[in-house]
Protein backbone atom coordinates (compact mmCIF):
# COMPACT_ATOMS: atom_id res chain seq x y z
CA UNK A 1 -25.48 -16.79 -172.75
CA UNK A 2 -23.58 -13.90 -171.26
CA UNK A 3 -20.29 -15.34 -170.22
CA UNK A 4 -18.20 -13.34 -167.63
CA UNK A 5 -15.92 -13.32 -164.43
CA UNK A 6 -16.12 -11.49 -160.92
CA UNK A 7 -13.89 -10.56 -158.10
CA UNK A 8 -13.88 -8.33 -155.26
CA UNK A 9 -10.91 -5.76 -153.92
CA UNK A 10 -10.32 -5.80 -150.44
CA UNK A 11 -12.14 -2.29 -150.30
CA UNK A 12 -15.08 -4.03 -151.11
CA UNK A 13 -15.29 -2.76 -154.52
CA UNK A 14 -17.10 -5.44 -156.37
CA UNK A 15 -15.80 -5.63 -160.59
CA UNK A 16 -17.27 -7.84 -163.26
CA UNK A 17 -15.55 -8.36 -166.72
CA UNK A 18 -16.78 -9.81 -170.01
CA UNK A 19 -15.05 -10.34 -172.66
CA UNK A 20 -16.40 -9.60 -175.91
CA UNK A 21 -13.74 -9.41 -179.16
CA UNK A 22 -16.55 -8.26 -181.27
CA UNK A 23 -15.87 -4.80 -180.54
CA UNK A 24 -13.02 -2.50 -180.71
CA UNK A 25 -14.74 -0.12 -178.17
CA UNK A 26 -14.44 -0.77 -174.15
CA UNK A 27 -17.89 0.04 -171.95
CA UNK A 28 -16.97 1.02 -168.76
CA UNK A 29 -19.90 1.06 -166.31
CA UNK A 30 -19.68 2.09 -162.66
CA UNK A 31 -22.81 2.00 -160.85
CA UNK A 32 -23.04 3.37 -157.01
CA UNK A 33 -25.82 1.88 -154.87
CA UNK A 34 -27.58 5.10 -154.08
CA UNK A 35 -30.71 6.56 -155.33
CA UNK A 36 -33.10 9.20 -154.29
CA UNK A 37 -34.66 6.24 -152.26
CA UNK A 38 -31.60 7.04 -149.77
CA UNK A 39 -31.96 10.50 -149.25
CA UNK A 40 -33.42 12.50 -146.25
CA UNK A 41 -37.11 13.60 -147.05
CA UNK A 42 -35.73 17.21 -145.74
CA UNK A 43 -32.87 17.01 -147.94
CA UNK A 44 -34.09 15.42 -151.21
CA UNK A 45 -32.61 15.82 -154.72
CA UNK A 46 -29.16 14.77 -153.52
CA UNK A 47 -28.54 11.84 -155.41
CA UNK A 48 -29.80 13.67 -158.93
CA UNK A 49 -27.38 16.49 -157.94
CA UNK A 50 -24.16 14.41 -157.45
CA UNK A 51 -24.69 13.25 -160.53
CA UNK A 52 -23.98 16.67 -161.82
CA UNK A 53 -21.06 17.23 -159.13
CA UNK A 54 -19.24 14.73 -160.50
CA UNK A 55 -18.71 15.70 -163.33
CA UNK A 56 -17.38 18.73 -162.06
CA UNK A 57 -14.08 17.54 -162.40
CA UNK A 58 -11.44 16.27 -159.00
CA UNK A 59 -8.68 17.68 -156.67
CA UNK A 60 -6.39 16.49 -159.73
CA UNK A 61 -7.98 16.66 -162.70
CA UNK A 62 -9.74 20.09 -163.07
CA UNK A 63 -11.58 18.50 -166.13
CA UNK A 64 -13.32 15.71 -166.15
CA UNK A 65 -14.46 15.29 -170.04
CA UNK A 66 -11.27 16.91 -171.47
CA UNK A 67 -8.87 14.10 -170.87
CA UNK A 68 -11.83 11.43 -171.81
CA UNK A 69 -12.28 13.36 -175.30
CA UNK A 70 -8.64 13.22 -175.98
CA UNK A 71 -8.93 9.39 -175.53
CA UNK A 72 -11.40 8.90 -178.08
CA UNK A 73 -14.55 8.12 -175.18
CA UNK A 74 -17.40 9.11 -174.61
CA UNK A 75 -19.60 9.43 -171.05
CA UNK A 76 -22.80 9.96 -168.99
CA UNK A 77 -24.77 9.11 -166.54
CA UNK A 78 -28.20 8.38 -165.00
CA UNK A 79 -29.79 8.52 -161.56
CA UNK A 80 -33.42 6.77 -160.44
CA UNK A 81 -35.01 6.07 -157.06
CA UNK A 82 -32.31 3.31 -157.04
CA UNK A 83 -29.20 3.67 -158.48
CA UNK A 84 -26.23 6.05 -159.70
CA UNK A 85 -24.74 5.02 -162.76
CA UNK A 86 -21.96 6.36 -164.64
CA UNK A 87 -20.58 5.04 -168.20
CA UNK A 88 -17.58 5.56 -170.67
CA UNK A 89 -17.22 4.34 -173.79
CA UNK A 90 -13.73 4.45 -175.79
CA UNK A 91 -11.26 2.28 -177.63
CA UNK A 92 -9.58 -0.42 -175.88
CA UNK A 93 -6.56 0.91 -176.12
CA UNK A 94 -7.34 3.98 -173.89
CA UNK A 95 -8.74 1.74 -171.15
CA UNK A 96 -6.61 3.22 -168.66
CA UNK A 97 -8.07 6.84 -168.92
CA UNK A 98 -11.10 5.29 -167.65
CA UNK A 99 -9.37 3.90 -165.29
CA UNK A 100 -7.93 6.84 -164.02
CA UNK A 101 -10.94 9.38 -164.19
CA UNK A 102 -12.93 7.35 -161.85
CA UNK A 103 -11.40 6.28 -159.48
CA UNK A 104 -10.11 9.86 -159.27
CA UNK A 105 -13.22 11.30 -158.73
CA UNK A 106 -14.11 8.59 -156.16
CA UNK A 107 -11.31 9.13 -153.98
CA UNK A 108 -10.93 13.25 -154.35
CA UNK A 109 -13.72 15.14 -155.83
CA UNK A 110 -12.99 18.62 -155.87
CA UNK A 111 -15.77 20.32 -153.55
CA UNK A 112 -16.13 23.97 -153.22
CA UNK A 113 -18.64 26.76 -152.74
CA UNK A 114 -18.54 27.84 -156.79
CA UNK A 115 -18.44 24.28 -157.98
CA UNK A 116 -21.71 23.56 -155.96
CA UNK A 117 -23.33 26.47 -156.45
CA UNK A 118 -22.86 26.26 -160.74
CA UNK A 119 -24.47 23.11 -160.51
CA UNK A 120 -27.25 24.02 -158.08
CA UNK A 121 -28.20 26.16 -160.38
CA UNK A 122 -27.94 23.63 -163.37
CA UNK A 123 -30.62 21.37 -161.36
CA UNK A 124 -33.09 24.37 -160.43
CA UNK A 125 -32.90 25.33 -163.89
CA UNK A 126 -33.18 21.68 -164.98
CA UNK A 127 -36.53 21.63 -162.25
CA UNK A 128 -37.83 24.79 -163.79
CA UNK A 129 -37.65 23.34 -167.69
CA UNK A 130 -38.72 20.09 -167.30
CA UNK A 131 -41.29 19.88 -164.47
CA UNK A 132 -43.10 23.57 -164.38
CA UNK A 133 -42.07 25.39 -167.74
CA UNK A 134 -43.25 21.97 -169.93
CA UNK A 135 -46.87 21.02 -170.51
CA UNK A 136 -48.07 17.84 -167.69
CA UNK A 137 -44.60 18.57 -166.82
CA UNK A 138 -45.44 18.33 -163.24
CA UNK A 139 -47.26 15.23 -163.24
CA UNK A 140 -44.93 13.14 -161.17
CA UNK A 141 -44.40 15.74 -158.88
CA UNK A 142 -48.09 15.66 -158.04
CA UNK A 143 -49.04 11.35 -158.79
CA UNK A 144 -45.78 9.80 -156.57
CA UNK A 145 -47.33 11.60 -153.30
CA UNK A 146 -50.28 10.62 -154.11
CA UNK A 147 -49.71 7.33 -154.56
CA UNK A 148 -46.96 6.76 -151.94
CA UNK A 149 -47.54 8.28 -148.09
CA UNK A 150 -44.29 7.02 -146.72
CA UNK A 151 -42.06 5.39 -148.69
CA UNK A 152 -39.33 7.85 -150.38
CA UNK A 153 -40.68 6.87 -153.89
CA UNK A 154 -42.81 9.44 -152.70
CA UNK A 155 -40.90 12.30 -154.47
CA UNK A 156 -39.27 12.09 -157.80
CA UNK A 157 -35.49 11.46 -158.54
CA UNK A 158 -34.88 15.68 -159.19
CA UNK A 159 -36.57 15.93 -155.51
CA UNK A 160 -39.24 16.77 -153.67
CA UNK A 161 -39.11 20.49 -153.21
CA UNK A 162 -36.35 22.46 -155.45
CA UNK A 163 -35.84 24.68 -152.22
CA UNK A 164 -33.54 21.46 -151.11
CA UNK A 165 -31.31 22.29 -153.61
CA UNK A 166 -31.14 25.86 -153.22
CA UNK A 167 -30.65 25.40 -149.56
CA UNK A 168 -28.06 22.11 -149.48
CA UNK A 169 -24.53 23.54 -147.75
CA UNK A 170 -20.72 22.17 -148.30
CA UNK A 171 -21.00 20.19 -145.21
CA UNK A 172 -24.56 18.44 -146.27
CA UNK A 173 -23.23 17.41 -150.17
CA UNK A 174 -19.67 16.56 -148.43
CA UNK A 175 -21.73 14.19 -146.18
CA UNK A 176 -23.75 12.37 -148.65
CA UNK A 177 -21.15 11.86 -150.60
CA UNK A 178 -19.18 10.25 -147.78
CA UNK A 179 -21.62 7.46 -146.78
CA UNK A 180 -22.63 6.45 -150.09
CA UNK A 181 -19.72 6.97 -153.01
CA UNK A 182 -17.26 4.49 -151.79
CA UNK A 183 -15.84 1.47 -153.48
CA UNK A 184 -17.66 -0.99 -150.78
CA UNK A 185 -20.91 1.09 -152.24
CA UNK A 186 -20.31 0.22 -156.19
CA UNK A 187 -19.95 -2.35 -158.49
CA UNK A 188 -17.51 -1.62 -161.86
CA UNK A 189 -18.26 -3.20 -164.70
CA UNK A 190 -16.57 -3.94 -167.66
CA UNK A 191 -17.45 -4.93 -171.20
CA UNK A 192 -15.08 -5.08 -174.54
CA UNK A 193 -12.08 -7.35 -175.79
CA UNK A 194 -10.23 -7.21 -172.43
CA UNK A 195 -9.34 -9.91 -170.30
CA UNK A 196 -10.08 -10.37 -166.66
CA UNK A 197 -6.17 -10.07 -165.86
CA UNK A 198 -5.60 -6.80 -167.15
CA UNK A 199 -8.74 -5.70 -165.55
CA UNK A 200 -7.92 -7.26 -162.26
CA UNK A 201 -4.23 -5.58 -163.05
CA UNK A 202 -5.75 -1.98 -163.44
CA UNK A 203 -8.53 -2.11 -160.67
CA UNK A 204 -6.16 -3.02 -158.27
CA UNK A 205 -3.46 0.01 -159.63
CA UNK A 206 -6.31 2.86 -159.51
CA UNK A 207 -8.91 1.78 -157.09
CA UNK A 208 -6.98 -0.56 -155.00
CA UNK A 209 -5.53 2.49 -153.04
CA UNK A 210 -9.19 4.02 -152.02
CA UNK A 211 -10.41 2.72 -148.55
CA UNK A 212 -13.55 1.78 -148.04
CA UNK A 213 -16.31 4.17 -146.17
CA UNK A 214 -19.24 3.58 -143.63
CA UNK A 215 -21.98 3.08 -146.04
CA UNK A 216 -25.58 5.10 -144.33
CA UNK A 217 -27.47 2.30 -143.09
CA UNK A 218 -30.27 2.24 -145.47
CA UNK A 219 -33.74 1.92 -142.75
CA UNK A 220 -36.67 2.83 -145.81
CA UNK A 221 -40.07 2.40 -144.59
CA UNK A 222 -42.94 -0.07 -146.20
CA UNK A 223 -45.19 1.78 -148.06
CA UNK A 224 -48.36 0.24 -146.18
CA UNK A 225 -51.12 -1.37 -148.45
CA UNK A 226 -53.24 0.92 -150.07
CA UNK A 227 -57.06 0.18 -149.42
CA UNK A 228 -58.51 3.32 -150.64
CA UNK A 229 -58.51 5.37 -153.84
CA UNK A 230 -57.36 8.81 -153.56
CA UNK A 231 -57.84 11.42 -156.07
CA UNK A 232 -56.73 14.52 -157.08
CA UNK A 233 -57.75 17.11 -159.79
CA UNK A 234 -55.45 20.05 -160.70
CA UNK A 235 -56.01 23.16 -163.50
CA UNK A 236 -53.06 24.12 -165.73
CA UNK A 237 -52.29 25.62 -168.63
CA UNK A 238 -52.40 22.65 -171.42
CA UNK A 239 -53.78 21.98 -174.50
CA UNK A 240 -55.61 18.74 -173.48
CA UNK A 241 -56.98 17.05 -170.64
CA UNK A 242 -55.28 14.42 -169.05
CA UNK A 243 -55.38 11.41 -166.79
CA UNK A 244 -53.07 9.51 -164.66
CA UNK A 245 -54.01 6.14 -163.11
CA UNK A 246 -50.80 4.56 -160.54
CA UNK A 247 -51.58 0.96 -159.34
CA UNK A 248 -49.19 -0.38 -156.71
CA UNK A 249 -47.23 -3.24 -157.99
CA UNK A 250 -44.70 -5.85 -156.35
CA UNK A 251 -41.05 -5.16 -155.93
CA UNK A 252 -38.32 -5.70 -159.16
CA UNK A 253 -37.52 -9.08 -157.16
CA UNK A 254 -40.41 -10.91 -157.21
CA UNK A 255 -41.79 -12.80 -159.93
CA UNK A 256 -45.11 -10.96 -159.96
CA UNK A 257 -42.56 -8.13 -161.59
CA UNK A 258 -42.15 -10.32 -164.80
CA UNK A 259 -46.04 -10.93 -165.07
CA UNK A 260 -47.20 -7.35 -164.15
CA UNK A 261 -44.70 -6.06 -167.31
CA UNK A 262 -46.25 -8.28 -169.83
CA UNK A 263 -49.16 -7.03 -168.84
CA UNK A 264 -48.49 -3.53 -169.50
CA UNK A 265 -47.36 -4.95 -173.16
CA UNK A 266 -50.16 -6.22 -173.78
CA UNK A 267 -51.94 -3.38 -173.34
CA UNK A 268 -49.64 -0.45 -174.28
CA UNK A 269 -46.82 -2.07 -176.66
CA UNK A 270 -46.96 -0.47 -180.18
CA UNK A 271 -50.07 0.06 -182.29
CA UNK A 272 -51.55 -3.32 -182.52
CA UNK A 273 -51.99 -2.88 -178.55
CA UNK A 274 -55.19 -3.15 -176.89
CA UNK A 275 -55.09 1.02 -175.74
CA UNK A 276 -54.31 1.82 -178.75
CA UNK A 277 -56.56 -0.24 -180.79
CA UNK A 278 -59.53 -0.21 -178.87
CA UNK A 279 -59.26 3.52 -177.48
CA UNK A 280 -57.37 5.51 -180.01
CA UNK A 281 -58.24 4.21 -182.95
CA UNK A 282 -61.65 2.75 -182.67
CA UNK A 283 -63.71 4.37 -180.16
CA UNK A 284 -61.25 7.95 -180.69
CA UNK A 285 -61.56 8.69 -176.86
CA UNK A 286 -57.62 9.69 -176.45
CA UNK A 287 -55.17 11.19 -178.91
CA UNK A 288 -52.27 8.89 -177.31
CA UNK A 289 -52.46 6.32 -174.34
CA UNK A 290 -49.65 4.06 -172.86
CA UNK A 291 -49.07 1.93 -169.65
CA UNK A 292 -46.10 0.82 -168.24
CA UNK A 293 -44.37 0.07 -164.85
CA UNK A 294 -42.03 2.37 -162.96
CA UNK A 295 -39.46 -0.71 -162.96
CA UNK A 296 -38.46 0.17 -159.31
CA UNK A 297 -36.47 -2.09 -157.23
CA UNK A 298 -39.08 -1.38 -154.09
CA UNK A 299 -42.83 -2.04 -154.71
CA UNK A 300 -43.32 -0.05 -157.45
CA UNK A 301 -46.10 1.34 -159.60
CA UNK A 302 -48.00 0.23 -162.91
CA UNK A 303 -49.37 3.75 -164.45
CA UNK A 304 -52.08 4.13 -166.80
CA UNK A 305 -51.54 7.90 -168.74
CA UNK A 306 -53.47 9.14 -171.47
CA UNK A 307 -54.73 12.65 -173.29
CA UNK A 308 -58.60 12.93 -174.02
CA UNK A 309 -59.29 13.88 -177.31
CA UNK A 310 -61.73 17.16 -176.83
CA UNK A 311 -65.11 16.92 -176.81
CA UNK A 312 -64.58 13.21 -174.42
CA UNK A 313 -65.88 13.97 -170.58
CA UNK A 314 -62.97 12.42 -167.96
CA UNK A 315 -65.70 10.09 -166.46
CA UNK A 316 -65.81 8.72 -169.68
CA UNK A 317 -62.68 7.95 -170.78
CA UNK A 318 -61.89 6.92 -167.03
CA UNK A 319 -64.54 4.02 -167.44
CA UNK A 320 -63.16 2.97 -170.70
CA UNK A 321 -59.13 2.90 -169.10
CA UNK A 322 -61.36 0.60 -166.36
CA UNK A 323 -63.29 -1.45 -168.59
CA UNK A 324 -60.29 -2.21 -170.92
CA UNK A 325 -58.25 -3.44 -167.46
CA UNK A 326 -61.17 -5.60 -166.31
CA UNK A 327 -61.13 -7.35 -169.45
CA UNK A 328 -57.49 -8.64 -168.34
CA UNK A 329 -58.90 -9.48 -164.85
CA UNK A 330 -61.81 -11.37 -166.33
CA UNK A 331 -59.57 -13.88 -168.23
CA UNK A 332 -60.33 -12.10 -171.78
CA UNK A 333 -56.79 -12.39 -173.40
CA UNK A 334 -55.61 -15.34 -175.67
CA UNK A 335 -52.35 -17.26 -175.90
CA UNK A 336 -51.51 -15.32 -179.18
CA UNK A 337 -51.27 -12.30 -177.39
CA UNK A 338 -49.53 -13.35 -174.91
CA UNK A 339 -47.12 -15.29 -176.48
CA UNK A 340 -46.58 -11.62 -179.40
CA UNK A 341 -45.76 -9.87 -176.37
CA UNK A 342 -43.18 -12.51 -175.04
CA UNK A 343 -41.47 -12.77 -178.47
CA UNK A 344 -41.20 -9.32 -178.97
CA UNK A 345 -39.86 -8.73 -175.23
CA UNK A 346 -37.36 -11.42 -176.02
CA UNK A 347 -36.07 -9.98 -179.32
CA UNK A 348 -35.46 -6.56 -178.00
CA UNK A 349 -33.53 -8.19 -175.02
CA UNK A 350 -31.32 -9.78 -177.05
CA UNK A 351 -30.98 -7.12 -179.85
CA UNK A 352 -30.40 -4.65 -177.32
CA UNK A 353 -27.31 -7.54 -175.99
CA UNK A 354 -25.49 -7.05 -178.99
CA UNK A 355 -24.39 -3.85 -177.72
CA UNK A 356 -21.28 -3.74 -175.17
CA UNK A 357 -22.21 -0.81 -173.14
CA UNK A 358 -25.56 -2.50 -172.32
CA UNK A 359 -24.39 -5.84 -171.10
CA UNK A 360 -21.93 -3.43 -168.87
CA UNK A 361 -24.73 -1.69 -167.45
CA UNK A 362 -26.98 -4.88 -167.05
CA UNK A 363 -24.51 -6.90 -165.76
CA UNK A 364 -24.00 -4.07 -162.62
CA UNK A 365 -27.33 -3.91 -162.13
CA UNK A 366 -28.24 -7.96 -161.43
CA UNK A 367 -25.41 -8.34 -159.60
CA UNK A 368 -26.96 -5.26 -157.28
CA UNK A 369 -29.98 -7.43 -157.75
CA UNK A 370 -28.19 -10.24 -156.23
CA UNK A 371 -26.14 -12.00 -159.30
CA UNK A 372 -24.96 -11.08 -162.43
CA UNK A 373 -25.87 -14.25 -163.45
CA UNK A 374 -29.64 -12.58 -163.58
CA UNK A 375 -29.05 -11.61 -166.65
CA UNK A 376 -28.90 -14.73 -168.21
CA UNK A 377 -32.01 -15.76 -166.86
CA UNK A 378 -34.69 -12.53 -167.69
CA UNK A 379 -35.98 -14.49 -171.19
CA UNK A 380 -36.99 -17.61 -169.40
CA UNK A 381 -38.98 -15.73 -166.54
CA UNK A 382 -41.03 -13.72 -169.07
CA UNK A 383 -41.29 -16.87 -170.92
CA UNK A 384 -42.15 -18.75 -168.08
CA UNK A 385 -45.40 -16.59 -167.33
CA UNK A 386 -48.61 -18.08 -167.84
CA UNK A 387 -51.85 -16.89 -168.86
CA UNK A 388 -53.35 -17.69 -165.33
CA UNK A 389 -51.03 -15.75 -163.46
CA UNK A 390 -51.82 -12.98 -165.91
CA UNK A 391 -55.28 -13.06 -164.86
CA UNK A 392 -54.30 -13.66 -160.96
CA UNK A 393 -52.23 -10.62 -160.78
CA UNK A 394 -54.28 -8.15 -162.91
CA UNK A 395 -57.10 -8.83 -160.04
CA UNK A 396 -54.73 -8.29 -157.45
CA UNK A 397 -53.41 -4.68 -158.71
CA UNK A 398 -56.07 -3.37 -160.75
CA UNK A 399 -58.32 -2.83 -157.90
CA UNK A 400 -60.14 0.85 -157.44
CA UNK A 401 -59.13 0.69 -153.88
CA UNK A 402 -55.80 0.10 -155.16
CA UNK A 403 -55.51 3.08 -157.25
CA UNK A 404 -54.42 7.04 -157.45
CA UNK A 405 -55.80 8.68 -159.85
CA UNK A 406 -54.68 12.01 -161.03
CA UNK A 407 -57.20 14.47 -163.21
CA UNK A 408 -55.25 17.05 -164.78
CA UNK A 409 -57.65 19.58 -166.87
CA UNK A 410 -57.47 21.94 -169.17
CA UNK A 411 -57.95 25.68 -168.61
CA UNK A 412 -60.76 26.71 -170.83
C-alpha cells in the first residue's frame, strides 16, 4: 500500500506527497496534461517540441541544468499521445532548487527566435535519425494512419509531417504553450522523506504566485469502429522483411485494458512465451517477434511486430501470427499460464515500487486517470482477470476486419 496526501492551490495546481524515509534522494515529478493527442493536425509535433523548449532555460535562469547539477539532481522528461512529464531527482536537502526551476519555467519561459530555432533543429534532426536514417525506422509513421482515420493517435508523438516543425512561428509555440502549461493543467508530485507541510510550505512559496490559464478545450474525435482490414506494403532498404499487425483495443480506463495486456504477456513476455516458443524457436519462421499494447489513455492499439527469417514467404508467417492468436480466441490457454503471467506482472509492479521516482511518476499519472489511489489498486485488476474474459476479448479484437496490417519488404 502506497500511502500519501493531496491538496490543491487555488491556481488549480493539483500536488500529491508521499513520504518515504527509505531514501535520501527526493523525486520530483511534474506532469502537464498535454500530449500530441491535443495538438492541431496542421500543427503537429508541438507537444514533443516543448519538451525540448523547456529545457531551454527561463526569463531568469538562463540555464536550466546548471543550477540542478550544482544541487546534486538529476532530470528529464518524456512526452506520449497523452502526457508531458518532467522529473528531478536530488537530495532532500536541495528540495528547493526543484522548487524553484519549475515553477520558473512555468511562469516565464524564455521564448525567442534563436532559442526556437536551436531546438527545431534538435527535433528535425531527432526525425531524421530515428524515423528515416534507422532501419523500420519509419514504421509508426506509416501503421498509426493506417490504423487510425480520425483520431489524432493518427500521427506519432515527434508529429505527423517534420515540415510542422520547420514551419511553427513565435506566435504558434507562444500559443500552445499558453493554453496547456499552466498550473490548473498539471499535477506535481512528490516522492522522498518529506512531509506534506513542507511541501504544502514550498508549493505555495514558488507556484502559489502563477495564475491559472484558459486550458484549450480538448474536442478529440472517436476513432469510428473499424470493420475492414486495410493494408499496406512499402520497399526499403533493410536487411529483413517485416510485418506489423495493429488491432484496435479499448481505452486505458476500462477494464478490457487489464485483460487485453495479459494477453499480450502471454504471448510476447520473455522466452518461454508462446511467439517465441512456437515461432522462433520451433517452427524458425521469425528471427524476433513481440506483441504488446500502445498503453494509450484513448482506445488504443494491440500490435503484433515481427522479422521473417529469409527464405519464410509473408503469407506464411502472416498465417502463423493468425493461427497462434486464434488459439487464444478458441479457449486454448490454461490457468498456469495465465496465472505465470499475473505473477510475473505483479512482481515487476512492485519491484519497480521500491523506487521513489516511480511512485512520483505513477502517482501523477492515476490521479490524471482519476485518483491516485489507482495505484494501489493495478495488482488486484490484473489479478482479478479471468480466463473467460481472456477468451471474450481476444474474439472481440483479434478480428481480420479489425486489423491494419503493415508489409514492410526487403529490397532485393
Amino acid at each position: 500500500m502506497i500511502k500519501f496526501e493531496k491538496f490543491t492551490l487555488k491556481n488549480g495546481l493539483r500536488i500529491i506527497v508521499h513520504h518515504d524515509p527509505s531514501t535520501t534522494l527526493v523525486a520530483f515529478n511534474i506532469l502537464y496534461n498535454v500530449g500530441a493527442r491535443d495538438e492541431n493536425p496542421e500543427k503537429t509535433g508541438f507537444a514533443h517540441l516543448f519538451e525540448h523548449l523547456m529545457f531551454e532555460g527561463s526569463i531568469n535562469i538562463p540555464s536550466y541544468d546548471e543550477p540542478l547539477q550544482l544541487a546534486g539532481g538529476e532530470n528529464n522528461a518524456f512526452t506520449t499521445n497523452d502526457i508531458t512529464n518532467y522529473y528531478i531527482t536530488l537530495p532532500k536537502e536541495n528540495i528547493e532548487t526543484a522548487f524553484w526551476l519549475e515553477s520558473d519555467r512555468m511562469s516565464g519561459l524564455d521564448f525567442s527566435e534563436q532559442k526556437l530555432e536551436i531546438q527545431k533543429n534538435v527535433v528535425i534532426e531527432e526525425f531524421n535519425q530515428r524515423y528515416l536514417n534507422q532501419p523500420y525506422g519509419d514504421t509508426s509513421l506509416l501503421l498509426k494512419p493506417l490504423a487510425y482515420k480520425v483520431h489524432p493517435y493518427r500521427w506519432p508523438t515527434i508529429g505527423k509531417d517534420i515540415a510542422h516543425i520547420k514551419n511553427a512561428s513565435l506566435d504558434d509555440v507562444k500559443d500552445f504553450f499558453n493554453h496547456h502549461y499552466a498550473p490548473n493543467n498539471a499535477i506535481l508530485s512528490i516522492a522522498g522523506n518529506v512531509t506534506t507541510n513542507e511541501i504544502e510550505q514550498l508549493a505555495k512559496k514558488w507556484f502559489g504566485p502563477i495564475e491559472k490559464q484558459e486550458i484549450a478545450l480538448r474536442n478529440i474525435p472517436q476513432e469510428p469502429k473499424q470493420n475492414e482490414s486495410r493494408t499496406q506494403t512499402v520497399e526499403r532498404n533493410v536487411p529483413f522483411d517485416a510485418i506489423y499487425k495493429a488491432f484496435h483495443m479499448s481505452s486505458k480506463m476500462g477494464n478490457e485494458y487489464y485483460v487485453t495486456d495479459l494477453i499480450s504477456d502471454v504471448l510476447s513476455n520473455g522466452k518461454s512465451s508462446r511467439l517465441y516458443q512456437n515461432l522462433v524457436k520451433n517452427k524458425k519462421l521469425f528471427s524476433d517477434i513481440n506483441a504488446y499494447i500502445t498503453g494509450d489513455i484513448d482506445a488504443g492499439l494491440f500490435i503484433v511486430t515481427g522479422k521473417l527469417m529469409n527464405h519464410v514467404k509473408m503469407e506464411d508467417a502472416e498465417k502463423a501470427i493468425n493461427e497462434e492468436l486464434n488459439q487464444i480466441t478458441t479457449g486454448n490457454i490454461d490457468d498456469y499460464e495465465i496465472e505465470k503471467v499475473k505473477n510475473k506482472f505483479e512482481s515487476v509492479y512492485q519491484f519497480g515500487q521500491i523506487s521513489a521516482l516511480n511512485k512520483a511518476m505513477d502517482l501523477a499519472y492515476h490521479e490524471l486517470l482519476g485518483d491516485a489511489d489507482r495505484i494501489n489498486h493495478e495488482v488486484e485488476k490484473y489479478r482479478s482477470v479471468t480466463k473467460k474474459e481472456i477468451i471474450t476479448v481476444a474474439s472481440s479484437i483479434f478480428r481480420e476486419k479489425n486489423s491494419s496490417t503493415l508489409y514492410y519488404l526487403s529490397k532485393k
